[in-house]
Protein backbone atom coordinates (compact mmCIF):
# COMPACT_ATOMS: atom_id res chain seq x y z
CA UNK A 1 22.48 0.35 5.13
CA UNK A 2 18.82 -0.29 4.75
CA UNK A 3 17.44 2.01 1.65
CA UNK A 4 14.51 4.88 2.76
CA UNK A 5 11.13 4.75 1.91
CA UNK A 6 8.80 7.43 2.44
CA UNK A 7 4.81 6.64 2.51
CA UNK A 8 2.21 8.59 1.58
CA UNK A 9 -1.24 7.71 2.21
CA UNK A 10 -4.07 6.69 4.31
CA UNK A 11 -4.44 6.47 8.16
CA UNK A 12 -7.52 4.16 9.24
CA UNK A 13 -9.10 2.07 12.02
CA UNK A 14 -11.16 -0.85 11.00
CA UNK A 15 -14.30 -1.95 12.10
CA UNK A 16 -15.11 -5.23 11.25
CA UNK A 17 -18.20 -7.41 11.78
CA UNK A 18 -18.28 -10.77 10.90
CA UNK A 19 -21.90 -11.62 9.77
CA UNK A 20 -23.69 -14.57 8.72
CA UNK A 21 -24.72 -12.99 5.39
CA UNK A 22 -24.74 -9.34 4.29
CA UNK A 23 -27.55 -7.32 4.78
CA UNK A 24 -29.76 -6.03 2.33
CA UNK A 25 -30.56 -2.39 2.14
CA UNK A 26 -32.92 -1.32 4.87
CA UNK A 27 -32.32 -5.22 6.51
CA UNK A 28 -30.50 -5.75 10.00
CA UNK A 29 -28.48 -8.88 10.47
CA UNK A 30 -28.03 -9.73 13.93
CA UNK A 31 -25.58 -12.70 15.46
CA UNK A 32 -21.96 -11.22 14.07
CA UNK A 33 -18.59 -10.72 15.58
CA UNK A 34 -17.14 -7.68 16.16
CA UNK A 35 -13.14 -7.06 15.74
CA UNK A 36 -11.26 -3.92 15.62
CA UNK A 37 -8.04 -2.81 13.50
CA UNK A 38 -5.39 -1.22 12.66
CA UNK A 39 -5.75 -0.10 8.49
CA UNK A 40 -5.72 2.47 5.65
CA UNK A 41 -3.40 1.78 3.05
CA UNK A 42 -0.67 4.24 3.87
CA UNK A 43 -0.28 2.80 7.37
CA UNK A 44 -0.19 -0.68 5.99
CA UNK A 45 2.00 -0.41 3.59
CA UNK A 46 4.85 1.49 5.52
CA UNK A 47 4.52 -1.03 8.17
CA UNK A 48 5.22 -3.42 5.65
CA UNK A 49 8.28 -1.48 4.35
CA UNK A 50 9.37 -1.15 8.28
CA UNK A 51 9.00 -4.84 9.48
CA UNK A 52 11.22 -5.73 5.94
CA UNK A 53 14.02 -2.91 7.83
CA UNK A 54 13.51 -0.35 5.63
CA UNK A 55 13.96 2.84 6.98
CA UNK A 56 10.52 3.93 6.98
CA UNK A 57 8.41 7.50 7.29
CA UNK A 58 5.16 7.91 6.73
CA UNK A 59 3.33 11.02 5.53
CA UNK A 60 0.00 11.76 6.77
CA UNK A 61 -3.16 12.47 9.21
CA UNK A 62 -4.51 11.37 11.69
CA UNK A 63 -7.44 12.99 13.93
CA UNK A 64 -6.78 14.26 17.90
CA UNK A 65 -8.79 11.50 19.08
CA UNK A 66 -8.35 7.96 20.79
CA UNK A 67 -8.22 6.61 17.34
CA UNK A 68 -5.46 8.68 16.30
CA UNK A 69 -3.36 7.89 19.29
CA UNK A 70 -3.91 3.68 18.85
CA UNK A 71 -3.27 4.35 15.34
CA UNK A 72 0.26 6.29 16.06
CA UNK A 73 0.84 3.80 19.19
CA UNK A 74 0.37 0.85 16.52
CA UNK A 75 3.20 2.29 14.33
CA UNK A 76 5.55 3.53 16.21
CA UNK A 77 5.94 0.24 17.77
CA UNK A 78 6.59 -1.18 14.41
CA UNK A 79 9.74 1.47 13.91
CA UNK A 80 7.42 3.75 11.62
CA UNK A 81 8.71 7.42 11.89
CA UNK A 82 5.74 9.51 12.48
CA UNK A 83 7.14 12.85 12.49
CA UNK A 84 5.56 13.78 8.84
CA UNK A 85 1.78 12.45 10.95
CA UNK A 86 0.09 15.61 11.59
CA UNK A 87 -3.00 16.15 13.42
CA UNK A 88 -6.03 17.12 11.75
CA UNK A 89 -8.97 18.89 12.31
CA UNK A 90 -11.40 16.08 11.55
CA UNK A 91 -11.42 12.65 13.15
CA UNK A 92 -9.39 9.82 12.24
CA UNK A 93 -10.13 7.63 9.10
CA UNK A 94 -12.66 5.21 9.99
CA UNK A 95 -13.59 1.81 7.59
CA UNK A 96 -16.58 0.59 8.75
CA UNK A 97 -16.83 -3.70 7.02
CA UNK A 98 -19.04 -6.23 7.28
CA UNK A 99 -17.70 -9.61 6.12
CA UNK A 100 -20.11 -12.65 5.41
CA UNK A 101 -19.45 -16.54 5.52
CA UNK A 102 -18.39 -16.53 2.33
CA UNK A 103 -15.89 -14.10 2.34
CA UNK A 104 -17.65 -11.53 0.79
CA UNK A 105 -17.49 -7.67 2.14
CA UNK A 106 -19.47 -4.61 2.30
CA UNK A 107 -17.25 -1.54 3.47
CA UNK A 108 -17.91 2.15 4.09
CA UNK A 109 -15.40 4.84 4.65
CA UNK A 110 -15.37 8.02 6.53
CA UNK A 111 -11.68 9.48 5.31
CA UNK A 112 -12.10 11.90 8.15
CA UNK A 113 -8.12 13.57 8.36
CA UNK A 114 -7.15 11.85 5.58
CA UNK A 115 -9.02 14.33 3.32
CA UNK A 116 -7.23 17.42 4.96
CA UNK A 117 -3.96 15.65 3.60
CA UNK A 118 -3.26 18.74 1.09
CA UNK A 119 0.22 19.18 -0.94
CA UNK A 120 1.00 22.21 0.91
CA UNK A 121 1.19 20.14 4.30
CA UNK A 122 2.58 17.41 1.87
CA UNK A 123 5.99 19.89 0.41
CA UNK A 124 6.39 21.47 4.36
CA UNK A 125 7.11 17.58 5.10
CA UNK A 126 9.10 16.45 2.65
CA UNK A 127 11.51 19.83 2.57
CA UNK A 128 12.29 18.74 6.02
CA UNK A 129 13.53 15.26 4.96
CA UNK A 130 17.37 15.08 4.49
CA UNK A 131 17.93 11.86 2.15
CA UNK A 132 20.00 11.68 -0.19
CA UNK A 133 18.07 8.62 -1.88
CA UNK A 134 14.88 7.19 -1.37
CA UNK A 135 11.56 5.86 -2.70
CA UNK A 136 8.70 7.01 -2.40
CA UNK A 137 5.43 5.49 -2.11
CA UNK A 138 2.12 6.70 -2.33
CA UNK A 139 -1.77 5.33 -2.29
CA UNK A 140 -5.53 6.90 -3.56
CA UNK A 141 -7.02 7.24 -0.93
CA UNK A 142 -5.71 10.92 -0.02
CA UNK A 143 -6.48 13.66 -2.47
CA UNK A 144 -4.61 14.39 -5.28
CA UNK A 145 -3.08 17.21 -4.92
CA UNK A 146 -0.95 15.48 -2.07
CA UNK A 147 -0.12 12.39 -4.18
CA UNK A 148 0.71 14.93 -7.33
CA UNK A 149 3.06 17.14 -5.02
CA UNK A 150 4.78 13.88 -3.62
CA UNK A 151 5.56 12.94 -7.01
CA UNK A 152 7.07 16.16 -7.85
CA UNK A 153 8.76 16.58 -5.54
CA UNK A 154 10.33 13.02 -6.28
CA UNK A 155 11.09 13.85 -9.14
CA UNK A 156 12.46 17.14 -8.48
CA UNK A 157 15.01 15.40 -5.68
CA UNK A 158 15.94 11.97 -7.99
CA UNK A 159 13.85 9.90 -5.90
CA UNK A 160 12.07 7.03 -7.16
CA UNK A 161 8.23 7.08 -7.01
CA UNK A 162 6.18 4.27 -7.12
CA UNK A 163 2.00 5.04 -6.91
CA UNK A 164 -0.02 2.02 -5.65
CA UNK A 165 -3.78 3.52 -7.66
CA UNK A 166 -6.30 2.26 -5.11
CA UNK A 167 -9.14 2.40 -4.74
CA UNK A 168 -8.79 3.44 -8.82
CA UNK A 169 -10.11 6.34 -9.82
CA UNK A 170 -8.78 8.18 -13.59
CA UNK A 171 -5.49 9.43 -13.21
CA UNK A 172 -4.23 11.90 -14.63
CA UNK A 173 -1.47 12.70 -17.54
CA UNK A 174 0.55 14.49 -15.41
CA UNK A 175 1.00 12.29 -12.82
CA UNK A 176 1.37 8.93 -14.60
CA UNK A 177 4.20 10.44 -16.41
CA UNK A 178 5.63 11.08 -12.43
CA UNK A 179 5.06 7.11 -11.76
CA UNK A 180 8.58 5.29 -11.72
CA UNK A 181 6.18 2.23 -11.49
CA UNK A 182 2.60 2.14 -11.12
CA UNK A 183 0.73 -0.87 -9.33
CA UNK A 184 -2.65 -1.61 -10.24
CA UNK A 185 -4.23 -4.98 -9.31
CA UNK A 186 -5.93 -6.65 -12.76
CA UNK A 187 -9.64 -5.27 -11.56
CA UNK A 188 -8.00 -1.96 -11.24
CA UNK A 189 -6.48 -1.26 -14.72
CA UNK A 190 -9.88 -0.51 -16.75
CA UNK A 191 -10.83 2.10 -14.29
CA UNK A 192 -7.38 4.75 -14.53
CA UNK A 193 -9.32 6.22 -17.34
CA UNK A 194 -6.63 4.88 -19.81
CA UNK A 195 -7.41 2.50 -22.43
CA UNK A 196 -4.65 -0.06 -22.44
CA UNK A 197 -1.01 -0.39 -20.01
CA UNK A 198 0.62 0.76 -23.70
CA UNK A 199 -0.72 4.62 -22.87
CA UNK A 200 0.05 4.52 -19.64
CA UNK A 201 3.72 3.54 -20.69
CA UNK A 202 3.27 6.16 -23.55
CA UNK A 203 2.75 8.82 -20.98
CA UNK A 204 5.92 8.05 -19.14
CA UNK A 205 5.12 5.55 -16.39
CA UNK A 206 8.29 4.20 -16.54
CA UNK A 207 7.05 0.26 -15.59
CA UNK A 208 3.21 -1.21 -14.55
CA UNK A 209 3.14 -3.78 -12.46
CA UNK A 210 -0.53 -5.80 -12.59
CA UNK A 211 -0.93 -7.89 -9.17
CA UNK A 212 -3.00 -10.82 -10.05
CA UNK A 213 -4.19 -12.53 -6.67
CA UNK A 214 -2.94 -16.19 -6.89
CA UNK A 215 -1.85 -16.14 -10.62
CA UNK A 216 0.67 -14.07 -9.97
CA UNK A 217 2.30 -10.52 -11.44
CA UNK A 218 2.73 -9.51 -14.80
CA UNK A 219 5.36 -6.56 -15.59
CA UNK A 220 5.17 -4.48 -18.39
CA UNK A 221 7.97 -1.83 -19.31
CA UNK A 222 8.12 0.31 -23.16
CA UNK A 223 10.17 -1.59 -25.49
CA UNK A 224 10.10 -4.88 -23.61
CA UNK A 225 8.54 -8.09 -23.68
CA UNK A 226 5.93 -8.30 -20.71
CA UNK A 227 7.44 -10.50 -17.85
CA UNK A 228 5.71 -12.94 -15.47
CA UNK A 229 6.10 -13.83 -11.86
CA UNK A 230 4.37 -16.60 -10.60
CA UNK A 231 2.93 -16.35 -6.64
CA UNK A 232 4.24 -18.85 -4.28
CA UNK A 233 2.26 -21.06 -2.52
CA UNK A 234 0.94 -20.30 0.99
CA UNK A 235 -2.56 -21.64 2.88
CA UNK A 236 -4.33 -18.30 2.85
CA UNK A 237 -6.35 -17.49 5.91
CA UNK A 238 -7.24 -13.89 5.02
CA UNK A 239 -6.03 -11.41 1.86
CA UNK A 240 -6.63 -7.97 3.59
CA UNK A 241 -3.62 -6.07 2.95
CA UNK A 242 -2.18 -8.20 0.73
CA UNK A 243 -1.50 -6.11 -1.59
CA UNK A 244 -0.59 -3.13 0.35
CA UNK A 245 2.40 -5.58 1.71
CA UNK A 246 3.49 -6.27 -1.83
CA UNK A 247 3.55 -2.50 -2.37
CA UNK A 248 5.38 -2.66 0.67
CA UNK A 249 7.91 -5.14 0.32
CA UNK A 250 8.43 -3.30 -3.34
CA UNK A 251 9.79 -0.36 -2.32
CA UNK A 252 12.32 -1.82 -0.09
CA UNK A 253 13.50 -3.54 -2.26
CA UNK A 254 13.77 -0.84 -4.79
CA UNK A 255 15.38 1.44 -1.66
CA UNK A 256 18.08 -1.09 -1.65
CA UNK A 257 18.44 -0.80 -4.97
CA UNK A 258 17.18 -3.98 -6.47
CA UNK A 259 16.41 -4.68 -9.93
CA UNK A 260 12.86 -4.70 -10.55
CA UNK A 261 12.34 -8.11 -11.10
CA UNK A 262 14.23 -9.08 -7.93
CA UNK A 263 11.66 -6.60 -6.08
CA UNK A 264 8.71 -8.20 -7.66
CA UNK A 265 9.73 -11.20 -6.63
CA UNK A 266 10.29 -10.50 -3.33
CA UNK A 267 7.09 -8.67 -3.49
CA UNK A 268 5.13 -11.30 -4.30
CA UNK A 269 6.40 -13.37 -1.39
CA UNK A 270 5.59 -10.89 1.18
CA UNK A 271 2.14 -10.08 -0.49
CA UNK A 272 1.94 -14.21 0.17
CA UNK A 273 2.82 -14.42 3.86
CA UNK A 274 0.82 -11.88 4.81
CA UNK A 275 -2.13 -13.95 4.24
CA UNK A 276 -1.16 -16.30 7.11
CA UNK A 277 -3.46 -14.63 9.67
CA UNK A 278 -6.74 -12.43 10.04
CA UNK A 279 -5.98 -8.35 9.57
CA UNK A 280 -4.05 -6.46 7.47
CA UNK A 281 -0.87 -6.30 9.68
CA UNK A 282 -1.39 -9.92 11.81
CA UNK A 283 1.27 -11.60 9.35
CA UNK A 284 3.55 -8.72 7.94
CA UNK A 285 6.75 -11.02 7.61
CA UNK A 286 9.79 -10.09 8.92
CA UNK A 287 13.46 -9.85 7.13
CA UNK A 288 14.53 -13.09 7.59
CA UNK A 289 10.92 -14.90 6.93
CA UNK A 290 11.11 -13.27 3.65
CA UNK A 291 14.87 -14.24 2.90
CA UNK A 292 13.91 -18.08 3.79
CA UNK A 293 11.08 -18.04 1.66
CA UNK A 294 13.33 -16.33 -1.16
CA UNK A 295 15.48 -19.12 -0.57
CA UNK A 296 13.21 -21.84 -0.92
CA UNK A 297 11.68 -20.64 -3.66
CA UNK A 298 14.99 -20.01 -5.64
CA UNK A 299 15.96 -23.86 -4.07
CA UNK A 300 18.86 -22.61 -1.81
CA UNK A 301 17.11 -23.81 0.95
CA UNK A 302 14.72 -26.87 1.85
């Protein structure tokens, strides 16, 4: 039976212009093209869980707006159960990008609902949940009082929580000692407010996994030996949501009850293949796309 994973996080449309370069303050760049998107890290990352076959929830807000209902529409036909996605006052999370020829990005971010996410609205969800295991998996870009009471209440049910830190901001003692694992990429470590992974193990995070792009992952656990993962090769055409499908693919793994290495690994293959197109959720892969590429890398297949 396909483990449970329970998301909680972000909600966001993306608006994306493709420039020529990025404009300098008070400078309008004319001649880009315009694409719109399904995002926020939440939403990408249980969509990620889902299209693995995890049996997938996802906690959050959206506004009562058209946004709200493409973002819900979007989900639900990728098997996302939206009964924990309230409505909010405010509008829908809105990530406003502009992305030059080189690659390089500019982006703004109204969090709209995704502020109102509050741990009262954040317990009322999760005391309706009837699992008797599951992992839960939670991003920065809500407040913390929701992330804090999903850990808790983790905790307080023998759930496994696992707290992808972006965008990084310091976290605090109380919750890092709540993180199961903890997934910073390698920019994102120096700015936790910690000075080294060691105190963040010394607090009780009971593993840190550092996502390094193309090099690879690097796991570090309290009275171990760091371990690395190399990243499998794959002709990248974009890296938005990357890493919110390696947080993805992570807990599913870990919901199946996989060793931590074996979800790393298979982490770092979906994080891989979902480069293959433009947008965050244009290459999620699918069960078996992941398996063959498992396979292949582990040379039980061609």
């Amino acid at each position: 039976m396909p483990g449970a994973v329970i998301v909680v996080g972000s909600v966001n449309i993306d608006l994306v212009v493709h420039a020529i370069e990025l404009p300098a303050p008070g400078e309008t760049v004319i001649g880009g093209a315009f694409a719109k998107a399904q995002g926020g890290k939440g939403a990408n990352q249980a969509a990620a869980a889902a299209s693995l076959g995890a049996r997938t929830r996802l906690v959050g807000l959206v506004g009562d707006d058209d946004f709200g209902r493409e973002a819900r529409a979007d989900l639900g036909a990728r098997d996302v159960e939206l009964s924990g996605l309230g409505t909010g006052a405010a509008h829908t999370g809105v990530a406003v990008i502009v992305v030059d020829a080189s690659g390089e990005n500019l982006i703004a971010v109204a969090s709209g609902a995704n502020a109102e996410l509050s741990g009262e609205i954040v317990g009322e969800v999760f005391a309706r949940i009837d699992e008797p295991s599951a992992v839960v998996l939670a991003d920065l870009e809500v407040p913390d009082d929701a992330i804090l009471m999903a850990a808790r209440a983790a905790r307080a049910r023998g759930w496994t929580f696992v707290l992808s830190p972006a965008p990084a901001r310091t976290l605090a003692r109380d919750l890092v000692g709540l993180c199961d694992v903890l997934i910073p990429n390698e920019h994102e470590v120096s700015e936790l407010g910690w000075p080294s992974i060691e105190a963040l193990l010394d607090a009780g995070a009971g593993a840190v996994v550092v996502t390094l792009g193309a090099a690879g992952v690097d796991l570090h656990r309290a009275g171990s030996s760091s371990v690395h993962v190399d990243a499998i090769p794959v002709d990248v055409i974009d890296t938005t949501g990357a890493g919110d499908a390696f947080c993805g693919a992570l807990a599913a793994w870990l919901a199946e009850g996989a060793a931590i290495e074996d979800s790393i690994a298979a982490a770092v293959a979906a994080g891989a293949l979902a480069t293959r197109a433009v947008g965050a959720r244009a290459s999620l892969p699918t069960r078996a796309e992941l398996d063959e590429a498992l396979d292949r890398r582990s040379g039980r297949a061609p």
